[in-house]
Every structure is written in C-alpha cells, then in structure tokens.
C-alpha atoms as a PDB file:
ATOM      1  CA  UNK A   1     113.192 204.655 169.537  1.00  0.00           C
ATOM      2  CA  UNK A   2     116.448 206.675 170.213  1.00  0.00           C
ATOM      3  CA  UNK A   3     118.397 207.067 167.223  1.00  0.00           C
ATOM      4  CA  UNK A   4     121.260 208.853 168.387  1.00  0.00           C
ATOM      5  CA  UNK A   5     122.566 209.655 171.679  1.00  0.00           C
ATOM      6  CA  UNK A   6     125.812 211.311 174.312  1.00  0.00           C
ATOM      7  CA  UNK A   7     127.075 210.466 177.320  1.00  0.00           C
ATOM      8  CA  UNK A   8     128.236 212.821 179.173  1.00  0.00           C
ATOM      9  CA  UNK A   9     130.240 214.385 175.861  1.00  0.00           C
ATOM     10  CA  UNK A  10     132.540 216.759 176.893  1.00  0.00           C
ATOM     11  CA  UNK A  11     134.927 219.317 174.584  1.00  0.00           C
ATOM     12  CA  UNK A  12     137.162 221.191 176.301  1.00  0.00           C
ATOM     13  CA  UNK A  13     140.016 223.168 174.248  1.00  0.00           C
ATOM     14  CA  UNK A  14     142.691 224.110 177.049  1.00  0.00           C
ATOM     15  CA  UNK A  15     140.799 225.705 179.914  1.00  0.00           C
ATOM     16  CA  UNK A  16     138.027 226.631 178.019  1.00  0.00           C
ATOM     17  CA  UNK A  17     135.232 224.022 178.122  1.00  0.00           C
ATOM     18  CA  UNK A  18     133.271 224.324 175.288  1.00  0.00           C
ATOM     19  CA  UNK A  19     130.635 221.309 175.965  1.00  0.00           C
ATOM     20  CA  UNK A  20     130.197 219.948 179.823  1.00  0.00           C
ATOM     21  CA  UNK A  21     129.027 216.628 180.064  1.00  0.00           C
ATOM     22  CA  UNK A  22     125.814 216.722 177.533  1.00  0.00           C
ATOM     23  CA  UNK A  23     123.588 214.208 177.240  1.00  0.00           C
ATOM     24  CA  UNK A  24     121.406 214.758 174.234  1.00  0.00           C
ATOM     25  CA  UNK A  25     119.023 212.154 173.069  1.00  0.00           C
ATOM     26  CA  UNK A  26     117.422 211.863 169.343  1.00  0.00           C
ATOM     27  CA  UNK A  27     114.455 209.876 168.902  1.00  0.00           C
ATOM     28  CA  UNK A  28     113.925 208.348 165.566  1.00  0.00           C
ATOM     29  CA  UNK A  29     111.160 210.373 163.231  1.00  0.00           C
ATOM     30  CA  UNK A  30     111.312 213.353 165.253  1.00  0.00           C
ATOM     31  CA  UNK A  31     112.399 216.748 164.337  1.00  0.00           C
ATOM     32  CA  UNK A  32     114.367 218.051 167.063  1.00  0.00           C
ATOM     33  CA  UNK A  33     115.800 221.450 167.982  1.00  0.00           C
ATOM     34  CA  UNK A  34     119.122 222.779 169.585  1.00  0.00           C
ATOM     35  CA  UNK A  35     119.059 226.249 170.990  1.00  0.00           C
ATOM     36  CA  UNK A  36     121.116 228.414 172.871  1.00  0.00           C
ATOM     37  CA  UNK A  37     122.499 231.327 172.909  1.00  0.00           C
ATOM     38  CA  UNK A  38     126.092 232.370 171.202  1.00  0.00           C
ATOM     39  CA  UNK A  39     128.768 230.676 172.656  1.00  0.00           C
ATOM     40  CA  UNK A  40     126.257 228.230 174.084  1.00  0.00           C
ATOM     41  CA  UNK A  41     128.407 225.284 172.583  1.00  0.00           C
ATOM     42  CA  UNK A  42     125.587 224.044 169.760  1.00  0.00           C
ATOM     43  CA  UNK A  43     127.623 223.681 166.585  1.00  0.00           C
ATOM     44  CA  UNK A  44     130.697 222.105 168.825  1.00  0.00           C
ATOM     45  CA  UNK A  45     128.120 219.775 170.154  1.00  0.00           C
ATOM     46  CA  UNK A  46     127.169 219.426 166.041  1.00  0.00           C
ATOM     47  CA  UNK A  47     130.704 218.872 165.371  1.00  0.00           C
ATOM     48  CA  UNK A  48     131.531 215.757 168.093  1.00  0.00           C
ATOM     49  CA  UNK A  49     128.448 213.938 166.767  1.00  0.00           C
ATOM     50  CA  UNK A  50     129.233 214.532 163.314  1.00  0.00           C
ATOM     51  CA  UNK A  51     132.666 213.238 163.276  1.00  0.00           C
ATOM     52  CA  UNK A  52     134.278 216.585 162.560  1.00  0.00           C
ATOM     53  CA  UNK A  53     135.446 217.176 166.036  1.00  0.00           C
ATOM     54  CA  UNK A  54     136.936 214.566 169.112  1.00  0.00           C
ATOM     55  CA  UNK A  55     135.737 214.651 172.623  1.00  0.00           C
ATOM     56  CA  UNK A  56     137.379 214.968 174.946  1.00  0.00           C
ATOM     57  CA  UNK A  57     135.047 212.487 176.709  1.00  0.00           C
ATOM     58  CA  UNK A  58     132.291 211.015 176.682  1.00  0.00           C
ATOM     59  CA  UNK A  59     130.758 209.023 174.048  1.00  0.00           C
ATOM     60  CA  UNK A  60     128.384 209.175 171.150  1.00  0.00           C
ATOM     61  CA  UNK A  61     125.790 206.286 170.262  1.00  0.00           C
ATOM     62  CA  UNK A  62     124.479 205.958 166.849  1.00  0.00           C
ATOM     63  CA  UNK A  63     121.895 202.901 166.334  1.00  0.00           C
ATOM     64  CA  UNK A  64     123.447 201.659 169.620  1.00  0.00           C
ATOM     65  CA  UNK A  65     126.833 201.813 168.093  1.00  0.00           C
ATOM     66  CA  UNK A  66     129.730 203.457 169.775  1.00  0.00           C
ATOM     67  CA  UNK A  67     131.050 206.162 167.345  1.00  0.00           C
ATOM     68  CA  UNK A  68     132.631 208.357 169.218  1.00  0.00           C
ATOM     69  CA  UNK A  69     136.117 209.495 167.631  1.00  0.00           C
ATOM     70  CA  UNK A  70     135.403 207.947 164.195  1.00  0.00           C
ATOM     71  CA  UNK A  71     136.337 210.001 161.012  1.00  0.00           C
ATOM     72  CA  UNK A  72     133.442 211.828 159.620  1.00  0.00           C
ATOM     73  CA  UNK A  73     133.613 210.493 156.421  1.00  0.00           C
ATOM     74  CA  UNK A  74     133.007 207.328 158.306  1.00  0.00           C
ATOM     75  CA  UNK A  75     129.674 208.439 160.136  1.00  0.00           C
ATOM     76  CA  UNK A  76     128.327 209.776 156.685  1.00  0.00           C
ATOM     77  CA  UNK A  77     128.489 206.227 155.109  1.00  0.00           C
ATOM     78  CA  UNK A  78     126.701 205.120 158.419  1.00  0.00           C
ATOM     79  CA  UNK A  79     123.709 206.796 157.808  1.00  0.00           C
ATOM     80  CA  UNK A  80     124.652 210.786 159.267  1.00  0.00           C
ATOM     81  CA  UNK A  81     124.673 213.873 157.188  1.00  0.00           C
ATOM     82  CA  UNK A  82     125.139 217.504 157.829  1.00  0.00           C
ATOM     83  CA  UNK A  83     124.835 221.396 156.577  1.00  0.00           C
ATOM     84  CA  UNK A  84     126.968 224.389 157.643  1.00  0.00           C
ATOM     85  CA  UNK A  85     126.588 227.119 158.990  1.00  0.00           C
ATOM     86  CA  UNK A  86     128.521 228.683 156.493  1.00  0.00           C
ATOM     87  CA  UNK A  87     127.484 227.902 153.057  1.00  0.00           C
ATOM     88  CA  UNK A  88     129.782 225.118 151.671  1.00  0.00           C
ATOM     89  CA  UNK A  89     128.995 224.840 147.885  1.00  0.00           C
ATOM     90  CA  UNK A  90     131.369 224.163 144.832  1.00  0.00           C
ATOM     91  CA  UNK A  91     129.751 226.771 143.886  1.00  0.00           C
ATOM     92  CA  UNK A  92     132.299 226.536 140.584  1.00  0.00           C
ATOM     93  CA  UNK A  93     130.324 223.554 139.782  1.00  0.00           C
ATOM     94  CA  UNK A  94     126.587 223.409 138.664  1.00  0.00           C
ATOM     95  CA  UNK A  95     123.915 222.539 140.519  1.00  0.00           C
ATOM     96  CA  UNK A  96     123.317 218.866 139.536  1.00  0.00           C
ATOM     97  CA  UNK A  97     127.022 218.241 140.270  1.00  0.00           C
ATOM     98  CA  UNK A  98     126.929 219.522 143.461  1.00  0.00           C
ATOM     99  CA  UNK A  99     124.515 216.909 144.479  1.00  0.00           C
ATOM    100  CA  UNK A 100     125.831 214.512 142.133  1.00  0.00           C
ATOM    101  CA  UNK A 101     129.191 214.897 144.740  1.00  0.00           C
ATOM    102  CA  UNK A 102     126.627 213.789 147.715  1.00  0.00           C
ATOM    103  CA  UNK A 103     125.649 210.630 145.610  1.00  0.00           C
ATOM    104  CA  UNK A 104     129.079 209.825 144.639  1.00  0.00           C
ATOM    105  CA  UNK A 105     130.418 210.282 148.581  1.00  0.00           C
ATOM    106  CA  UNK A 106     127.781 207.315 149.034  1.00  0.00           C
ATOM    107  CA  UNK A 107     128.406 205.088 146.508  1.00  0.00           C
ATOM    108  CA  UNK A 108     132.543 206.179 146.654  1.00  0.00           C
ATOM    109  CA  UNK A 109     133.461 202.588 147.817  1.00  0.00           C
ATOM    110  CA  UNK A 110     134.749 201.458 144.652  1.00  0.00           C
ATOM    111  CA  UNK A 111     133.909 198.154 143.645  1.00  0.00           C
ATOM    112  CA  UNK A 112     135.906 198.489 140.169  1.00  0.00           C
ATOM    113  CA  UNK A 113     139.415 197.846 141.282  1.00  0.00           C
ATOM    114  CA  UNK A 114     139.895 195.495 138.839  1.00  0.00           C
ATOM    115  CA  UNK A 115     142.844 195.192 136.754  1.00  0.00           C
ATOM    116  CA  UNK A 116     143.537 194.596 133.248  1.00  0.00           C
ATOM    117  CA  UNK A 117     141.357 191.433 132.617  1.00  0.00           C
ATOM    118  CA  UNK A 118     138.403 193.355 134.466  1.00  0.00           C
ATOM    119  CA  UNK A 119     139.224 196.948 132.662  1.00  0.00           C
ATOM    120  CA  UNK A 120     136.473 196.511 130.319  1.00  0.00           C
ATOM    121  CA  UNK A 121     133.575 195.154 132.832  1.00  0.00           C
ATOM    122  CA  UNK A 122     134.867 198.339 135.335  1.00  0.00           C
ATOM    123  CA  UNK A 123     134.629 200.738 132.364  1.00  0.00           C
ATOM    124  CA  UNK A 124     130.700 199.729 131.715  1.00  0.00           C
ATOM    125  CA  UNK A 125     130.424 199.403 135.769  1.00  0.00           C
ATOM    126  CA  UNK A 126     131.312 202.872 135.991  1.00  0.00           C
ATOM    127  CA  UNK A 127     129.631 204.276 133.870  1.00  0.00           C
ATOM    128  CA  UNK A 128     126.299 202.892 134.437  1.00  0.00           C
ATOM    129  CA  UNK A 129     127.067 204.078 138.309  1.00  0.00           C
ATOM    130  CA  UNK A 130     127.541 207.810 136.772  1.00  0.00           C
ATOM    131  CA  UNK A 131     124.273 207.436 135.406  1.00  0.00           C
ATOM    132  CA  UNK A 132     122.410 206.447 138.282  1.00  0.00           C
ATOM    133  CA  UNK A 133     123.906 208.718 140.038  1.00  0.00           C
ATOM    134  CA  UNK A 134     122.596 211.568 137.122  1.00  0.00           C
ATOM    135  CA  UNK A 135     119.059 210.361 137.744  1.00  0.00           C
ATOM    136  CA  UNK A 136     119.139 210.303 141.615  1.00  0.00           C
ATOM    137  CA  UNK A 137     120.660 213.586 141.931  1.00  0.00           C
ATOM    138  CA  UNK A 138     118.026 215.104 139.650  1.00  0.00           C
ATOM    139  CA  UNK A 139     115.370 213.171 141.578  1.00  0.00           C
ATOM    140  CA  UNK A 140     116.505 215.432 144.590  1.00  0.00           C
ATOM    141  CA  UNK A 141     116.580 218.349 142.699  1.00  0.00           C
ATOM    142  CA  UNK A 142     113.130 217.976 141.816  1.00  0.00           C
ATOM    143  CA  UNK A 143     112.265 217.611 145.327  1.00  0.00           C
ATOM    144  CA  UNK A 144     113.196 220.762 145.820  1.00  0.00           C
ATOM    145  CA  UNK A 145     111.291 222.482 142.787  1.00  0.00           C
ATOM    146  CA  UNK A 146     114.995 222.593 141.100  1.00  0.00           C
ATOM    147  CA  UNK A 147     115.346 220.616 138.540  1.00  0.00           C
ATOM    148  CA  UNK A 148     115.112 223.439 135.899  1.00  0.00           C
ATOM    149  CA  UNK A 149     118.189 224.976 137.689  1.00  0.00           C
ATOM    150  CA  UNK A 150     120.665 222.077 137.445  1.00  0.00           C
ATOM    151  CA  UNK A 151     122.654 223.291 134.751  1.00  0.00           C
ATOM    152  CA  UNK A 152     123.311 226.669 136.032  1.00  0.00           C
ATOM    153  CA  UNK A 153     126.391 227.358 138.637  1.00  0.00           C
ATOM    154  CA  UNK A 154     125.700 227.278 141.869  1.00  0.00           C
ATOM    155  CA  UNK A 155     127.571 230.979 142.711  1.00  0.00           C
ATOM    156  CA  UNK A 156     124.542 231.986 140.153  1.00  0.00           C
ATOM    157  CA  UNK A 157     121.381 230.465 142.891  1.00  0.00           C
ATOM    158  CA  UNK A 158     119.645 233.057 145.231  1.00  0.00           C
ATOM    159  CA  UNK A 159     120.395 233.112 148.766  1.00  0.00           C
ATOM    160  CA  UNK A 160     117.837 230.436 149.367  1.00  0.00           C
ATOM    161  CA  UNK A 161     118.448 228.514 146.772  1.00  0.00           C
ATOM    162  CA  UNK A 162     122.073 228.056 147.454  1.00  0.00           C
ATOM    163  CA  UNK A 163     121.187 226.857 151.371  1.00  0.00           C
ATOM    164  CA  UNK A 164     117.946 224.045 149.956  1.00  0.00           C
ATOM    165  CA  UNK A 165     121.496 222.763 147.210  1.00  0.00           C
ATOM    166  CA  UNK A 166     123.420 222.321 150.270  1.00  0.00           C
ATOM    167  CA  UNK A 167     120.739 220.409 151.833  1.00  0.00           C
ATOM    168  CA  UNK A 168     119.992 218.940 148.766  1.00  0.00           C
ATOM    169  CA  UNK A 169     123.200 217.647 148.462  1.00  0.00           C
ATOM    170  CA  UNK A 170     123.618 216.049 152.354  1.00  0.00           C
ATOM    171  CA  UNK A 171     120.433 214.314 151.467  1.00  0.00           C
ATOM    172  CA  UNK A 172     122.069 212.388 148.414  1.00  0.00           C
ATOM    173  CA  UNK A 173     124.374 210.524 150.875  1.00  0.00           C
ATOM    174  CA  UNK A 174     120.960 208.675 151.444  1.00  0.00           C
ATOM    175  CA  UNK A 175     120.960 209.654 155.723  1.00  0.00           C
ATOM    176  CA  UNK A 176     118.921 208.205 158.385  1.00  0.00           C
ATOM    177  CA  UNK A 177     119.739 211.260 160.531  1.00  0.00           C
ATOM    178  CA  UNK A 178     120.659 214.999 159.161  1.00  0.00           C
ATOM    179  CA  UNK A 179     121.954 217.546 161.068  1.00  0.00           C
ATOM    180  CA  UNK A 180     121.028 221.309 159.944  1.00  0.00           C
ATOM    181  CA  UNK A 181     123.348 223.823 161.333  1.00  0.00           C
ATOM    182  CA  UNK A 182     121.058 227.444 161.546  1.00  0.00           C
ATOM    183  CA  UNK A 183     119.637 226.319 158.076  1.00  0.00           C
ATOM    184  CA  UNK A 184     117.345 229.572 157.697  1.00  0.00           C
ATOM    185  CA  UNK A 185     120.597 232.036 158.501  1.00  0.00           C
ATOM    186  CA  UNK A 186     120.486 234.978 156.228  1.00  0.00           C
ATOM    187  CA  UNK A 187     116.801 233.688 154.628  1.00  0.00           C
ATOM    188  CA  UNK A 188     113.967 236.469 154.234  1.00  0.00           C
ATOM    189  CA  UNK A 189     110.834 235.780 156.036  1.00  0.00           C
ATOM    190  CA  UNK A 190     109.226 233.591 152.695  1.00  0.00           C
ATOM    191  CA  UNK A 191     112.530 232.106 152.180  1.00  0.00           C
ATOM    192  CA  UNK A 192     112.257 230.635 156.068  1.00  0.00           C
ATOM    193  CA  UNK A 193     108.576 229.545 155.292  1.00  0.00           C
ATOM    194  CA  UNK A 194     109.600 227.571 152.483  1.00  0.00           C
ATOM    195  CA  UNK A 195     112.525 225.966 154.347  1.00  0.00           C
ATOM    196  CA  UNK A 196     110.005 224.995 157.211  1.00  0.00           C
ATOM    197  CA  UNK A 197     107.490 223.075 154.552  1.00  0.00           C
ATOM    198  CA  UNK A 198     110.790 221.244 152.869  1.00  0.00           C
ATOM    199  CA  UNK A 199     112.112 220.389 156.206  1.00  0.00           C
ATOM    200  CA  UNK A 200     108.505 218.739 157.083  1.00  0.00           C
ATOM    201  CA  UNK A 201     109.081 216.632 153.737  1.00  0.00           C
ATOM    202  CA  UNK A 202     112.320 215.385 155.017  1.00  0.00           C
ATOM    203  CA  UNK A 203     110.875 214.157 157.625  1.00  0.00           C
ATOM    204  CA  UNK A 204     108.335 212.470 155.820  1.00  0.00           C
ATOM    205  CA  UNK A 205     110.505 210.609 154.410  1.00  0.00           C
ATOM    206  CA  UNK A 206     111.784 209.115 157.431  1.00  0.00           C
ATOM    207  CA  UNK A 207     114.494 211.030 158.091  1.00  0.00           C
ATOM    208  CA  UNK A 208     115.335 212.321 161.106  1.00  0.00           C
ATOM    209  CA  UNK A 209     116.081 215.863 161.528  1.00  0.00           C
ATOM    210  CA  UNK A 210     117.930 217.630 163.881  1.00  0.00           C
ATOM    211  CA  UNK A 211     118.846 221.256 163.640  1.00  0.00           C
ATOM    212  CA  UNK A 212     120.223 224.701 165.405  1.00  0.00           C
ATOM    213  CA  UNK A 213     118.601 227.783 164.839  1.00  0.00           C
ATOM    214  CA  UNK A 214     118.124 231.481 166.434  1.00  0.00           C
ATOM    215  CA  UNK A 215     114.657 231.693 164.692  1.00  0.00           C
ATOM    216  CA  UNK A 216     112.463 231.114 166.951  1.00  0.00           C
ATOM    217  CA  UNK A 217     109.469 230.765 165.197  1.00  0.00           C
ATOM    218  CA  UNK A 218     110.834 228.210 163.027  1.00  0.00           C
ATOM    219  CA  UNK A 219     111.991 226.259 166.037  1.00  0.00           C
ATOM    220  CA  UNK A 220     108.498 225.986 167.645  1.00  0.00           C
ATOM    221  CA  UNK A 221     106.732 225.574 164.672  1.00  0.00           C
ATOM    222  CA  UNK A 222     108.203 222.668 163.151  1.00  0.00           C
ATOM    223  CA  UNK A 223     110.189 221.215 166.075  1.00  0.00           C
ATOM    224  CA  UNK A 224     108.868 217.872 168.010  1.00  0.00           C
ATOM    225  CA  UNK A 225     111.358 218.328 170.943  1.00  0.00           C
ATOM    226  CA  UNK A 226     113.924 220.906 171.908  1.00  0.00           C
ATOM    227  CA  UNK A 227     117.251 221.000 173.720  1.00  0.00           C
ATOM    228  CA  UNK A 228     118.494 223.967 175.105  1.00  0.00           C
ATOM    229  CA  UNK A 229     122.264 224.443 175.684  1.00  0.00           C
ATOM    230  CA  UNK A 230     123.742 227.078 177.971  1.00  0.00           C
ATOM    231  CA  UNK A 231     127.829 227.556 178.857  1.00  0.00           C
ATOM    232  CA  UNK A 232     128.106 224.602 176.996  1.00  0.00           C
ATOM    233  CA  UNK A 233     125.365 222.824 179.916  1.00  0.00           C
ATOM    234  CA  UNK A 234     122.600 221.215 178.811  1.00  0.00           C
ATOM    235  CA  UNK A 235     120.081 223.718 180.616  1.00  0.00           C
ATOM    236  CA  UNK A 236     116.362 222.403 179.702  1.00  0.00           C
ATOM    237  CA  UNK A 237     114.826 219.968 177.363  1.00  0.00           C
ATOM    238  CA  UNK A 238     111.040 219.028 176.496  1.00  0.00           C
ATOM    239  CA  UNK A 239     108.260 220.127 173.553  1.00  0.00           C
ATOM    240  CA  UNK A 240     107.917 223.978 172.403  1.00  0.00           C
ATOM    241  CA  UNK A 241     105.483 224.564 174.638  1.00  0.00           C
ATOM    242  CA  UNK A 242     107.384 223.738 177.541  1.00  0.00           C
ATOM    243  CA  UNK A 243     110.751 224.776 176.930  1.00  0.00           C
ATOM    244  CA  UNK A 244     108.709 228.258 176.031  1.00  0.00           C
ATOM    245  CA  UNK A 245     107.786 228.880 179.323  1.00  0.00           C
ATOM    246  CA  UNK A 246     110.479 227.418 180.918  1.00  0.00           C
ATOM    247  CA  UNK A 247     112.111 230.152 183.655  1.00  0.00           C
ATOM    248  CA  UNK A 248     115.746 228.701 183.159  1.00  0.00           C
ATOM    249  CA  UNK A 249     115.171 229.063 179.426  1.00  0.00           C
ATOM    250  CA  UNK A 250     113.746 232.529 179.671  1.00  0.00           C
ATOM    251  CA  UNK A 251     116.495 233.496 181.842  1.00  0.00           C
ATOM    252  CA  UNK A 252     119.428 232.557 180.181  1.00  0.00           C
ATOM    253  CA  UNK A 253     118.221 234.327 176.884  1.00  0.00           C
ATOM    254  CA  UNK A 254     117.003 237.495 177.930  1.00  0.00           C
ATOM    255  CA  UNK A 255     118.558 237.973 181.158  1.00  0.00           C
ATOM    256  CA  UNK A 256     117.717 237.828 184.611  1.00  0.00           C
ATOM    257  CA  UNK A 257     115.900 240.889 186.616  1.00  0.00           C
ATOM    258  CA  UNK A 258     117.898 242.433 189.302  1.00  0.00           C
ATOM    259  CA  UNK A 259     115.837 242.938 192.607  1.00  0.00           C
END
C-alpha cells in the first residue's frame, strides 16, 4: 500500500531548480532509501514532504490526502515525523525532557481551556497528562537501552547517543511515517551498526521509515527500496541489488569514463 507519495514536486529558488518534477513513492512497512550525491536535492525533497518547505509545484499525498503546502506542525499531528541533519537537541534540557517535548507536541491540543468553574478539573487533567507523558517518554528511552541516562543533559550524551535522543524524540509524536535525514552522519563504524539494528525495530513496529544517507553499506543493508536523486531528477529507483548495478547510478556517483 503506498503511504506517501509526489507528483511531479518541483522546488525551484529563482533560477536554480533544486527538485524537477519528482515522483517518489513510499510503500507502507518498507524501509526506503534516498541517495544522491551533494547537491542532488535529497533533504529539499525531505523538506517539501515534511512541511518545512513549499513547492513550487506539484503535490504531496499522504494516506491519499493532499498535503502539499500545509504547516509542518500540521503534518506531524497527521502521523509524519522527522530528524536533522544537523543535530537539533535542547541539549540544555535532560534527556527524558527532550522526548517528553515529542510527547507533548502530540498531545499539545489542549483540551483544558476551561475557565474558572473548570480550573480545578483542568488542574488534575493536566497533570495526569504530564504523567503519562513521564511514562511514555521513558518507555522510549528504554527502547533505546536509555533509560538510565534520562536525567543527565543531553550536551553530556556521546555522539551516538545524542543522534538515537533525536530519534527518540520524533518517535514520541507517535508517527506512521519517519523521515531520517543522514541519521549515521558523524557515527563510528559500531555506532552505525547499532543504528541499523534500532532502525530494524522501528520498523517492526510498523513504522515506516524513510531515510538519506551517504553510507552505503547501511543503505543496502537495511533498505527495502531505494530512490536515487540526481540534479534534483529522480535518476533510478528499485531494490539494493538493482540500483547497485545500475549504469546511470554508477555513473552519476563516480563519474563517467572518457573514451
């Protein structure tokens, strides 16, 4: 079943046309990859889907809806979540309240607006909401073999540790779909393994997963399907094994041999 899909999605900004009339398809349960190489358009492709960006044109199905143009904030409640490629922590903040912040974004629609008559009902409302909110970020964190960790700062986690809170934290919005934006960037070889095993769990949970990512290896290993971008065109799709030994592909990463 396709979860999420574009139509012909352009960005241009001026002259410069970042994405050319993509159409990328997500099919529900899958993990699937986008790949290309710098400049290739990936993360403005993210950003369009994601509600962070507008398209020029084009348009952008989610569960058959239209959502092209809506607010981020908007998509997340519908089911979408992302990373960055840049680490985006409060990293001011401790661990459990990072995530805690995911949960909150989730359950943010306030059904407590009550005025004096209900101030008392809101008050226990509230704080039995904070409270679930407690449990099911710390449920998270011990998905992630965290949960001895949540009362230290963020700024304080390992490399590794800091990208799996970030995650961690998209995941408490409760998502149908999550985008990961080069999730192993900057990760040591062990770091990338472990992401690869977590990123399998995700998806066991029925979650669809779709990410962008230079390593290689961690793109055909865990990777159902893969897209490949190129000058912002979409230049090749199909499974690992077939985008591998794709000529286009080949071509447009490492160069094609003068005669």
């Amino acid at each position: 079943m396709i979860l999420l899909e574009t139509e012909a999605l352009t960005r241009a900004y001026g002259g410069v046309v970042a994405v050319n009339k993509v159409d990328f398809v997500v099919e529900s349960g899958l993990i699937t990859g986008l790949i290309g190489p710098n400049g290739a358009g990936k993360t403005t492709l993210f950003n369009n889907m994601t509600g962070l960006d507008v398209p020029s044109s084009g348009k952008v199905f989610f569960n058959k809806k239209n959502i092209t143009g809506l607010p981020a904030h908007t998509i997340c409640r519908m089911g979408i979540a992302r990373t960055f490629q840049n680490i985006r922590l409060f990293k001011e903040l401790t661990v459990v309240e990072n995530v805690m912040i995911g949960r909150h974004f989730k359950t943010g629609k306030s059904e407590t607006k009550g005025r004096f008559l209900n101030a008392i009902n809101s008050y226990v409302h509230m704080k039995q909401e904070e409270e679930q909110i407690y449990e099911k970020a710390c449920d998270w964190l011990d998905f992630f073999g965290m949960a001895s960790m949540k009362n230290e700062l963020a700024k304080n986690l390992p490399y590794g540790r800091q990208r799996e809170l970030e995650i961690a934290r998209a995941l408490a919005t409760d998502p149908k779909l999550l985008f990961l934006d080069e999730p192993a960037a900057g990760m040591n070889p062990q770091e990338t393994d472990h992401l690869m095993a977590t990123i399998r769990k995700i998806r066991d949970l029925d979650i669809t997963v779709v990410l962008i990512e230079h390593d290689m290896k961690l793109v055909m290993n865990i990777c159902d399907t893969i897209t490949v971008l190129n000058y912002g065109q979409k230049l090749a799709q199909g499974t690992p094994r077939e985008i591998k030994h794709n000529p286009s592909v080949i071509e447009a990463y490492l160069g094609k041999e003068e005669e």
